[in-house]
N, C-alpha and C. Protein backbone atom coordinates (compact mmCIF):
# COMPACT_ATOMS: atom_id res chain seq x y z
N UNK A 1 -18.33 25.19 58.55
CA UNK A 1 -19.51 25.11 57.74
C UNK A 1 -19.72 23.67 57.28
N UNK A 2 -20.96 23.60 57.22
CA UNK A 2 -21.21 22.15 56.52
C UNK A 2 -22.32 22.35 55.82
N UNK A 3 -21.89 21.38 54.39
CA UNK A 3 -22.77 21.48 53.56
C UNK A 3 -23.58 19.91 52.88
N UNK A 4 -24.32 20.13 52.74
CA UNK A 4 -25.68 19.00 52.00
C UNK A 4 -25.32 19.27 50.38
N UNK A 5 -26.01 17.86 49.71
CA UNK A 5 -26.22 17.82 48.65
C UNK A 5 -27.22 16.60 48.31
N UNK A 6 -28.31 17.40 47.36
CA UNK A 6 -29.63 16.40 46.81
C UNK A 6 -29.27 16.33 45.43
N UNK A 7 -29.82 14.78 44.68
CA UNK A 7 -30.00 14.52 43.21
C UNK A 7 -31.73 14.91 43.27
N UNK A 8 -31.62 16.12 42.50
CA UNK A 8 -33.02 15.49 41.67
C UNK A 8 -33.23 15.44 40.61
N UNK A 9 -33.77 15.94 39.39
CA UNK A 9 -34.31 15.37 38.07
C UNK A 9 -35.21 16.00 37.55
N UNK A 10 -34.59 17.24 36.78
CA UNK A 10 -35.66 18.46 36.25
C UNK A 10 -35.76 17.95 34.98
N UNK A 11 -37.15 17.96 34.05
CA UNK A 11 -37.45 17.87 32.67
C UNK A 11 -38.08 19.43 32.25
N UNK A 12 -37.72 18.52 30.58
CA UNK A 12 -38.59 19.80 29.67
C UNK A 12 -38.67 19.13 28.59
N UNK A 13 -39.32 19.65 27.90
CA UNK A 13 -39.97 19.27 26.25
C UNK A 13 -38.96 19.72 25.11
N UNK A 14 -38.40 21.22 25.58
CA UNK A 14 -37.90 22.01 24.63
C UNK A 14 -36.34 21.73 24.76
N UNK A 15 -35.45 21.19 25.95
CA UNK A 15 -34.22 21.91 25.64
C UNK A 15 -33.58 20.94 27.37
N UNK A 16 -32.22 20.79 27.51
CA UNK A 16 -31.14 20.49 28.57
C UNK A 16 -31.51 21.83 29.37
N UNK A 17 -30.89 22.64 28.67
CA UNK A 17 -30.50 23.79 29.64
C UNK A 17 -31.96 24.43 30.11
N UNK A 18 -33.73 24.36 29.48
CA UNK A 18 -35.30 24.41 30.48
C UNK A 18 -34.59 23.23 31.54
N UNK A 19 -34.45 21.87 31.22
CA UNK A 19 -34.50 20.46 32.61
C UNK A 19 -33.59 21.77 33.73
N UNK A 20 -32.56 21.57 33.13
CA UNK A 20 -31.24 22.21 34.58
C UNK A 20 -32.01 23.43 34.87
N UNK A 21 -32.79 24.29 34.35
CA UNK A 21 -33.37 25.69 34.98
C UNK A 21 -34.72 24.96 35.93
N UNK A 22 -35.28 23.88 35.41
CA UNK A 22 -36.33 23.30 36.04
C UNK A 22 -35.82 22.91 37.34
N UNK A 23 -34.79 21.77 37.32
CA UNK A 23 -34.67 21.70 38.19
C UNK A 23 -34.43 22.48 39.70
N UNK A 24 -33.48 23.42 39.25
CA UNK A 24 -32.87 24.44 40.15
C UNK A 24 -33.98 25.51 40.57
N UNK A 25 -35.03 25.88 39.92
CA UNK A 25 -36.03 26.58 40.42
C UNK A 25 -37.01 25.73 41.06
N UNK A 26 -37.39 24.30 41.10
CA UNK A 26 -38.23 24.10 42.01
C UNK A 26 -37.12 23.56 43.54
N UNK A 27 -36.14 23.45 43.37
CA UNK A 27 -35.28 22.96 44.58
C UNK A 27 -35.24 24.55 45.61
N UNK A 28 -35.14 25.28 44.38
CA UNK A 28 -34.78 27.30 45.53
C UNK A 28 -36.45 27.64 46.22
N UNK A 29 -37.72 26.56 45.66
CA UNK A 29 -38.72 26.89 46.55
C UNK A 29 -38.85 25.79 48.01
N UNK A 30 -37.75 25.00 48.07
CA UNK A 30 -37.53 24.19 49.37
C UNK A 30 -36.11 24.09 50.10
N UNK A 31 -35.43 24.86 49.39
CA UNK A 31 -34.21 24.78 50.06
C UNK A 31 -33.69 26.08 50.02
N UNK A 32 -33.29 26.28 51.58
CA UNK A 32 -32.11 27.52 51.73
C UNK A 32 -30.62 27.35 51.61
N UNK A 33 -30.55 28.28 51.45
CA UNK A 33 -28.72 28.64 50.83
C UNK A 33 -28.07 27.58 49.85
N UNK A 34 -28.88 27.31 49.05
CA UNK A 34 -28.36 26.68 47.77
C UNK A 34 -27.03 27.61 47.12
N UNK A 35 -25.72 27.02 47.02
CA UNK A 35 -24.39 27.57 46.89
C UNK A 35 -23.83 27.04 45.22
N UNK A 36 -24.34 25.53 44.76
CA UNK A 36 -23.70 25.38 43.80
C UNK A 36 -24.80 24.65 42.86
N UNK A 37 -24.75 24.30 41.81
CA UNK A 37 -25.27 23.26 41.33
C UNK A 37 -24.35 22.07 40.22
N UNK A 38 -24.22 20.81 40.44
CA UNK A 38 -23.45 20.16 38.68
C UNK A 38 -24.55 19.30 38.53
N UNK A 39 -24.25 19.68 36.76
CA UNK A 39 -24.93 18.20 36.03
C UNK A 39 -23.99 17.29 35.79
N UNK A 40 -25.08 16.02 36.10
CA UNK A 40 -25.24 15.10 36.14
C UNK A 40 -25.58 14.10 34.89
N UNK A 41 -25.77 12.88 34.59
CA UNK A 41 -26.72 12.51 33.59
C UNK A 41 -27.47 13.32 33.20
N UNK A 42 -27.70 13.18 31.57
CA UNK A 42 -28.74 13.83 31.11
C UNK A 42 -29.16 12.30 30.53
N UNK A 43 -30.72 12.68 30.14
CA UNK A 43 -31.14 11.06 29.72
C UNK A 43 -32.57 11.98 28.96
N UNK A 44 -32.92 11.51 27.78
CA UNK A 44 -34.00 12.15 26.93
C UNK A 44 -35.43 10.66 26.92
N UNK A 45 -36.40 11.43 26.67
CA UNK A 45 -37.35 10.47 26.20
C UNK A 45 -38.04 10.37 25.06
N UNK A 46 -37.86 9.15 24.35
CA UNK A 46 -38.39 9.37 23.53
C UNK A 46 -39.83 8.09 23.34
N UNK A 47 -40.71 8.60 22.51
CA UNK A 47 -42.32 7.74 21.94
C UNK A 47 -41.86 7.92 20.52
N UNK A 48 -42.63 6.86 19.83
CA UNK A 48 -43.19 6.56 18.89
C UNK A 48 -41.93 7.29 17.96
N UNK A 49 -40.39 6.72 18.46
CA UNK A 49 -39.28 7.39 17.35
C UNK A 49 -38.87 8.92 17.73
N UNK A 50 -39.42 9.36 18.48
CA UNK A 50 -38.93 10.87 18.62
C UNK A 50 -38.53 11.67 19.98
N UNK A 51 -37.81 12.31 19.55
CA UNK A 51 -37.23 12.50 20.99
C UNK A 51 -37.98 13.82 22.19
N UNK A 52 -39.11 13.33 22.85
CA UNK A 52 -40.18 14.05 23.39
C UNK A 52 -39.56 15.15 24.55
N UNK A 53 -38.59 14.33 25.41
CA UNK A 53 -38.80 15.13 26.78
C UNK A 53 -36.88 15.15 26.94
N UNK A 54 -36.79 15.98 27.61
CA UNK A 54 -34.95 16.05 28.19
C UNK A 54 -34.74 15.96 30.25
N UNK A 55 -33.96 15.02 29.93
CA UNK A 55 -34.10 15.21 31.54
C UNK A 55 -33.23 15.17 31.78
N UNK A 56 -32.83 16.50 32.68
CA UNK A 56 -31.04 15.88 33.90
C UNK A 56 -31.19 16.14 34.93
N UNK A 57 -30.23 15.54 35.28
CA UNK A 57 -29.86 14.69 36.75
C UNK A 57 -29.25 16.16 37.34
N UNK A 58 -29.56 16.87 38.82
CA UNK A 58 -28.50 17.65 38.84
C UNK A 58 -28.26 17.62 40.59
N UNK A 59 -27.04 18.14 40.68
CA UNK A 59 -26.58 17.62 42.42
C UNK A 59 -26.80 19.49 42.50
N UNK A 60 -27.97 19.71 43.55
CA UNK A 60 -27.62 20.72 44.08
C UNK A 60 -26.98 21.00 45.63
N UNK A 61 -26.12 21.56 45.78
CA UNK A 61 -24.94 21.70 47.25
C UNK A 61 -26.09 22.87 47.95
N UNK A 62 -26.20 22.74 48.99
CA UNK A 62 -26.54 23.99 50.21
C UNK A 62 -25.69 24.04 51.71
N UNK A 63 -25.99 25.20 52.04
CA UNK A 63 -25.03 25.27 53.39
C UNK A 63 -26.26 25.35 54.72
N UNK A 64 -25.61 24.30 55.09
CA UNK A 64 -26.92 23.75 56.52
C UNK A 64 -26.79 25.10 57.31
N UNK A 65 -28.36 25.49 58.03
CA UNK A 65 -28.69 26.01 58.72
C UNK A 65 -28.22 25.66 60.48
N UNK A 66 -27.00 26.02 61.11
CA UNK A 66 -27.49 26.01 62.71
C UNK A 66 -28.27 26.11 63.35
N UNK A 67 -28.75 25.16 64.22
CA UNK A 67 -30.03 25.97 65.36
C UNK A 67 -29.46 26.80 66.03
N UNK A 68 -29.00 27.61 66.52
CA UNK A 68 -28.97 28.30 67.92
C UNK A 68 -29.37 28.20 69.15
């Protein structure tokens, strides 16, 4: 078996654990057999003093498809 792994970078307004659900639900509408996920950096944004947005970093693992 061989397996892949992508960084990408889910946000939210409300919370770490919306970014990591963000992320992982738009990666399961482009990728098959997603097996694991870790976080990564988390990094927040903030304007005008306050802390607006949450973002993490997360490595999701999948198991490559064979052609036949």
């Amino acid at each position: 078996m061989v397996y892949k792994y992508i960084n990408i970078v889910g946000t939210s307004p409300n919370s770490i654990d919306d970014a990591v659900r963000d992320a992982v639900t738009e990666a399961t509408k482009t990728l098959n057999n997603i097996e694991w996920a870790e976080l990564g950096r988390v990094t927040f944004k903030i304007i005008d003093n306050q802390l607006k947005e949450f973002q993490a970093e997360v490595k999701i693992g999948f198991k490559i498809d064979r052609k036949e």
